[in-house]
C-alpha atoms as a PDB file:
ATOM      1  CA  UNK A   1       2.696   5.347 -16.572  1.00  0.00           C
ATOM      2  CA  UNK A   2       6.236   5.249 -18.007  1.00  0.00           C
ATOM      3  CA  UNK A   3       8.871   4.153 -14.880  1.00  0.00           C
ATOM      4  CA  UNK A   4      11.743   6.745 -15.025  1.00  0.00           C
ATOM      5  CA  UNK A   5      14.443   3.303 -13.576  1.00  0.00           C
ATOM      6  CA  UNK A   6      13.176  -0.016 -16.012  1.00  0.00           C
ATOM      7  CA  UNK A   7      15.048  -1.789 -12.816  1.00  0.00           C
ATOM      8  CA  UNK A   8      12.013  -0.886 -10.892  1.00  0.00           C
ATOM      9  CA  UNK A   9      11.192  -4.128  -9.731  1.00  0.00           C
ATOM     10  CA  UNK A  10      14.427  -5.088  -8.978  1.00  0.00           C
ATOM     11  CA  UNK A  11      14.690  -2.186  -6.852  1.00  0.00           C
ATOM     12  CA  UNK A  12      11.909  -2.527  -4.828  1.00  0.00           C
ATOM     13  CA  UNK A  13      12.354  -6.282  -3.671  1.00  0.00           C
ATOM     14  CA  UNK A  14      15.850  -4.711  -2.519  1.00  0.00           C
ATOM     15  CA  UNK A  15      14.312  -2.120  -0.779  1.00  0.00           C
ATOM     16  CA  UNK A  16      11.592  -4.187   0.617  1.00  0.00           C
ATOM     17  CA  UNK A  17      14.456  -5.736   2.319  1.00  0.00           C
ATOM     18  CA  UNK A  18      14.802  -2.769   4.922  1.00  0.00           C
ATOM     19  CA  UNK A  19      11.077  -2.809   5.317  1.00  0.00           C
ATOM     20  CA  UNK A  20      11.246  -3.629   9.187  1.00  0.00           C
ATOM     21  CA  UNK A  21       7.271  -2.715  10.146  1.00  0.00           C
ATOM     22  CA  UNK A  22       6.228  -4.391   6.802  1.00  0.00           C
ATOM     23  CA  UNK A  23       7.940  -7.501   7.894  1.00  0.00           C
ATOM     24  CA  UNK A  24       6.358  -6.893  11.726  1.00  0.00           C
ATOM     25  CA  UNK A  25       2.834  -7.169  10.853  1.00  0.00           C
ATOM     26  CA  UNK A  26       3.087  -9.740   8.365  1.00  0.00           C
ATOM     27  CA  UNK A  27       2.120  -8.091   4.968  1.00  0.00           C
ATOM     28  CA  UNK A  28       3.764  -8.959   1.346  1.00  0.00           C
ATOM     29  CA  UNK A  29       3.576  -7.424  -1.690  1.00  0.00           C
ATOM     30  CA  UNK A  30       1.848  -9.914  -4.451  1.00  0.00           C
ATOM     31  CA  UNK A  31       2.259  -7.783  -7.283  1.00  0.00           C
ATOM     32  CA  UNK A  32       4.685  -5.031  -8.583  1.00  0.00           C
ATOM     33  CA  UNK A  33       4.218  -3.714 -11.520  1.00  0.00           C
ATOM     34  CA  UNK A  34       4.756  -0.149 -13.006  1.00  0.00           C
ATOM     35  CA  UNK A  35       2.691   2.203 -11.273  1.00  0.00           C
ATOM     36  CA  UNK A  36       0.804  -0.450  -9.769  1.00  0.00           C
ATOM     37  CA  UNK A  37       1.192  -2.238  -6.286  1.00  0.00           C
ATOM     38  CA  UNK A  38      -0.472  -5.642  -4.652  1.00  0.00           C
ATOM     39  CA  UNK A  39      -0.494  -7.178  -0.952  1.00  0.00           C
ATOM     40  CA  UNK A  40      -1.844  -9.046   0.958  1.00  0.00           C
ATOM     41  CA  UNK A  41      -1.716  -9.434   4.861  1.00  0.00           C
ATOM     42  CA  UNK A  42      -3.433 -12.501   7.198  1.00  0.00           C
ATOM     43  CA  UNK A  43      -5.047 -10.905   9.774  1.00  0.00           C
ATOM     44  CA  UNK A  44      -4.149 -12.028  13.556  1.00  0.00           C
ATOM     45  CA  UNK A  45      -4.519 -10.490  16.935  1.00  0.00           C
ATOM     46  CA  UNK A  46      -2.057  -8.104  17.068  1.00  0.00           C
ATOM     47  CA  UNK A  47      -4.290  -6.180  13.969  1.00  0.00           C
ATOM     48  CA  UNK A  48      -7.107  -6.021  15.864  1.00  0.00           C
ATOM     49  CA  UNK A  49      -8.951  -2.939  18.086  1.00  0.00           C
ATOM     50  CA  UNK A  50     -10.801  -3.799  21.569  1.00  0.00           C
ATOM     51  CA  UNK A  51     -14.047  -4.475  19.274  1.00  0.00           C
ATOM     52  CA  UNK A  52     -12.258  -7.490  17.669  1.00  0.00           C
ATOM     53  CA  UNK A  53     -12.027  -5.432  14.158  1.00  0.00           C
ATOM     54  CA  UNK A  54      -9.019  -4.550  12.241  1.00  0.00           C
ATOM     55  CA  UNK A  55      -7.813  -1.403  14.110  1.00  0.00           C
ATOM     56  CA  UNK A  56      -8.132   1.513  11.600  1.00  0.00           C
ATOM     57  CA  UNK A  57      -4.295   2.288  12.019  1.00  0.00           C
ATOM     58  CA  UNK A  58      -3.066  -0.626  10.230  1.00  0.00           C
ATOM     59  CA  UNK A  59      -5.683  -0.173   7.440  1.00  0.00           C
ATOM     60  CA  UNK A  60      -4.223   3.030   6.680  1.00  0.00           C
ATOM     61  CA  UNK A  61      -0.698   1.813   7.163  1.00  0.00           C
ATOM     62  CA  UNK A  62      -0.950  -1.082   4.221  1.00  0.00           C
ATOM     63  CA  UNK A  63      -3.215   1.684   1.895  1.00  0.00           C
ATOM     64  CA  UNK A  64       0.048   3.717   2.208  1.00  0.00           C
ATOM     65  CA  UNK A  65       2.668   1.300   1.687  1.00  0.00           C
ATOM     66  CA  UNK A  66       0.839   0.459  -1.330  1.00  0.00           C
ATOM     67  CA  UNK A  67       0.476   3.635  -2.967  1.00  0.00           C
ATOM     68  CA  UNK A  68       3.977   4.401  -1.392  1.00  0.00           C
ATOM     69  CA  UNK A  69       5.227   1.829  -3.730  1.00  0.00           C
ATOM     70  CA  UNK A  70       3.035   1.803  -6.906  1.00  0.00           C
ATOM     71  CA  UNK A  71       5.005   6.402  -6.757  1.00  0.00           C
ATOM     72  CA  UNK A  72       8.240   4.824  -6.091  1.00  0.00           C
ATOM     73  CA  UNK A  73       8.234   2.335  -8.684  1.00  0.00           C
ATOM     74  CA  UNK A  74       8.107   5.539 -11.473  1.00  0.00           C
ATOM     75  CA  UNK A  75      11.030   7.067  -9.879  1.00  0.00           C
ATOM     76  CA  UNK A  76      14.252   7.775 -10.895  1.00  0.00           C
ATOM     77  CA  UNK A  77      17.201   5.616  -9.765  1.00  0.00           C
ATOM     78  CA  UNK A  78      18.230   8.517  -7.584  1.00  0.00           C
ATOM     79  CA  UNK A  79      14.987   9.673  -6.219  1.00  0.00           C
ATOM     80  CA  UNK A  80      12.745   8.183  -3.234  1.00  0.00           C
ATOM     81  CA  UNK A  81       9.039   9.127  -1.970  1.00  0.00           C
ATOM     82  CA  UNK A  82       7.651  10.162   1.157  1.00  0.00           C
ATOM     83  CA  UNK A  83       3.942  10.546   1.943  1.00  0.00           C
ATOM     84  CA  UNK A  84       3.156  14.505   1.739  1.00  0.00           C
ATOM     85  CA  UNK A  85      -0.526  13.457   2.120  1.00  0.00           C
ATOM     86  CA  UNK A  86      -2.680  11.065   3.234  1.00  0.00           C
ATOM     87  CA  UNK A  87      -6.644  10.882   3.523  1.00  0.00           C
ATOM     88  CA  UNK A  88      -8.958   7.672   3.902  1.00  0.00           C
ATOM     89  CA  UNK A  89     -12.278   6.566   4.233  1.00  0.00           C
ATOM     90  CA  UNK A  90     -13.421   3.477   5.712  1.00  0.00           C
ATOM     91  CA  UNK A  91     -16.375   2.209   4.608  1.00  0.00           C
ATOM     92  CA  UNK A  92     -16.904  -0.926   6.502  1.00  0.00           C
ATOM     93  CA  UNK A  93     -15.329  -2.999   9.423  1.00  0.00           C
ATOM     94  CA  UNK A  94     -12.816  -5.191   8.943  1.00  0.00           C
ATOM     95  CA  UNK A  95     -13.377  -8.554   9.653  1.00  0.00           C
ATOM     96  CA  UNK A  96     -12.327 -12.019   8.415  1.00  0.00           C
ATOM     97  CA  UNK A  97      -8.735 -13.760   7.399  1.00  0.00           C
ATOM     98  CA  UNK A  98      -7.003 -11.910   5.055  1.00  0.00           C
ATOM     99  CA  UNK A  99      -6.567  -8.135   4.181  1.00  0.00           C
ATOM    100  CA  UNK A 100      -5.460  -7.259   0.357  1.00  0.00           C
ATOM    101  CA  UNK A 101      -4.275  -3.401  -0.263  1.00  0.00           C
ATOM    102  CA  UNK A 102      -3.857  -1.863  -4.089  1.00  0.00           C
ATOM    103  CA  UNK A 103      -2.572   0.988  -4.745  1.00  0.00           C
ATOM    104  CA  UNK A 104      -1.640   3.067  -8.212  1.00  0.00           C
ATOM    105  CA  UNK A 105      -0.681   5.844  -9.192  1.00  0.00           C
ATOM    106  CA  UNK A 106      -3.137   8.257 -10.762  1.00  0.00           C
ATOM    107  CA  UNK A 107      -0.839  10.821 -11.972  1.00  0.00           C
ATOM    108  CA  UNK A 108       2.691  10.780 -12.402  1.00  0.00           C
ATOM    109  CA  UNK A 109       4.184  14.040 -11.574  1.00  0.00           C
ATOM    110  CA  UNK A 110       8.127  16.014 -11.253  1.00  0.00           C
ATOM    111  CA  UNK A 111       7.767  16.457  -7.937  1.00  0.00           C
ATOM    112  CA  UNK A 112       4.732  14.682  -6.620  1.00  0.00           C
ATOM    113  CA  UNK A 113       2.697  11.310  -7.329  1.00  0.00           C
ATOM    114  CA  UNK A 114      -0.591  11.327  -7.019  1.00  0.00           C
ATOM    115  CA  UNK A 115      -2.051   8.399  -5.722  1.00  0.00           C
ATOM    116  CA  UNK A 116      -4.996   6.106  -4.845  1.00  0.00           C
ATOM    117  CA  UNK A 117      -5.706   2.647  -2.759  1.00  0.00           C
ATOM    118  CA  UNK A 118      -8.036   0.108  -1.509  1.00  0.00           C
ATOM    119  CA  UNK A 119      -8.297  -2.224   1.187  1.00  0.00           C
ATOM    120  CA  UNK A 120     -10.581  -5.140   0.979  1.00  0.00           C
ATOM    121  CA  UNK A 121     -10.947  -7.851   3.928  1.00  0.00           C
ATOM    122  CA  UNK A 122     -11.401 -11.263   2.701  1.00  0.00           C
ATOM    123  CA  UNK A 123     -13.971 -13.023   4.738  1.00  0.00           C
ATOM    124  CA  UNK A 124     -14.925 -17.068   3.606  1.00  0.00           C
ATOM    125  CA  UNK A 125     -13.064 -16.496   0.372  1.00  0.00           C
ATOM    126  CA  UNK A 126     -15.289 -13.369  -0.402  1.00  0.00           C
ATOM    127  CA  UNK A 127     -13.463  -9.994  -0.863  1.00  0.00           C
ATOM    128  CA  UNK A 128     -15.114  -7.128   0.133  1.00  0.00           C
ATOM    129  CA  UNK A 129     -13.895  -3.200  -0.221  1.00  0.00           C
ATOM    130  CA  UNK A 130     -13.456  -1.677   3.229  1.00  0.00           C
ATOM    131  CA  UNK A 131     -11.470   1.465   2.773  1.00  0.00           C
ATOM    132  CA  UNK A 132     -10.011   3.638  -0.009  1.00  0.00           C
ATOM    133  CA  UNK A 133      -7.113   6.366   0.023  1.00  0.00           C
ATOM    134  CA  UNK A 134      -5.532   9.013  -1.895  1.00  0.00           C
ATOM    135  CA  UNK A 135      -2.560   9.878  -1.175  1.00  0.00           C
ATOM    136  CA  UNK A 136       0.639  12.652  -2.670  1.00  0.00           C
ATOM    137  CA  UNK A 137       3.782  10.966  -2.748  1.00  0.00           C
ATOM    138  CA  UNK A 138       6.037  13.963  -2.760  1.00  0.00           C
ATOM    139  CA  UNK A 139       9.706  12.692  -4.961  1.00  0.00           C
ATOM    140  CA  UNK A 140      12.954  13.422  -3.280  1.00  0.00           C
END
C-alpha cells in the first residue's frame, strides 16, 4: 500500500481530535500505520446489550472506524472517506475486559478502498476473534 500524503500519521492524530463518539465510548487507536489501523477499547456498561454482552452496534462501530482509518491513511491530502459499505459477521459473544479492532485495507483504489476488520474481546488476557468486516471506503 503506497499512502498518497507521507504526513499520514500526522494527519490522523489531528483528525482524531474531532473524533467526538470515538472519545464517548472510550476507544484509542494503538497503531497507525499505512494502510493498517489498531485499537483498543475497555469494555464497561454503557457497551453492553440487556444479555450483559457487548451490544452488536458498537462492534460494528469500532470494525468501521478501523477500516475507516487504515482507507484514509492512503489518501490524498485533499481527499477524505466515507463508508459506502458495510457488512459483518459476528461469530461469537462478546464478553470480557477489553475489545481490540484491526482493520486494513485490501485494495487501494481511485475512488474506493476496499477494506477488511476484526474484532477480538480479550477475556483473562486471552484474545479471541468475535467479528470480522469488509467494508468500501468510497474517497471524496
Amino acid at each position: 500500500m503506497k499512502p498518497l500524503n507521507p504526513d499520514f500519521k500526522q494527519r490522523i492524530l489531528k483528525h482524531l481530535t474531532k473524533q467526538e463518539f470515538m472519545h464517548h465510548i472510550g476507544f484509542n487507536l494503538d497503531v497507525i500505520e499505512a494502510g493498517r489501523i489498531e485499537g483498543r477499547m475497555p469494555i464497561a456498561q454503557q457497551h453492553l446489550q440487556q444479555a450483559g454482552l457487548v451490544h452488536g452496534g458498537v462492534i460494528a462501530t469500532l470494525a468501521d472506524i478501523v477500516a475507516g482509518f487504515a482507507a484514509y491513511s492512503l489518501v490524498d491530502v485533499h481527499e477524505k472517506v466515507v463508508t459506502g459499505e458495510l457488512k459483518i459477521s459476528y461469530l461469537r459473544a462478546g464478553q470480557g475486559d477489553d475489545l481490540i479492532a484491526k482493520g486494513w485495507v485490501i485494495k487501494q483504489g481511485c475512488k474506493i478502498n476496499f477494506c477488511e476488520a476484526e474484532v477480538y474481546v480479550v477475556a483473562n488476557g486471552i484474545q479471541k476473534l468475535i467479528a470480522k468486516a469488509t467494508t468500501s471506503m468510497v474517497i471524496i
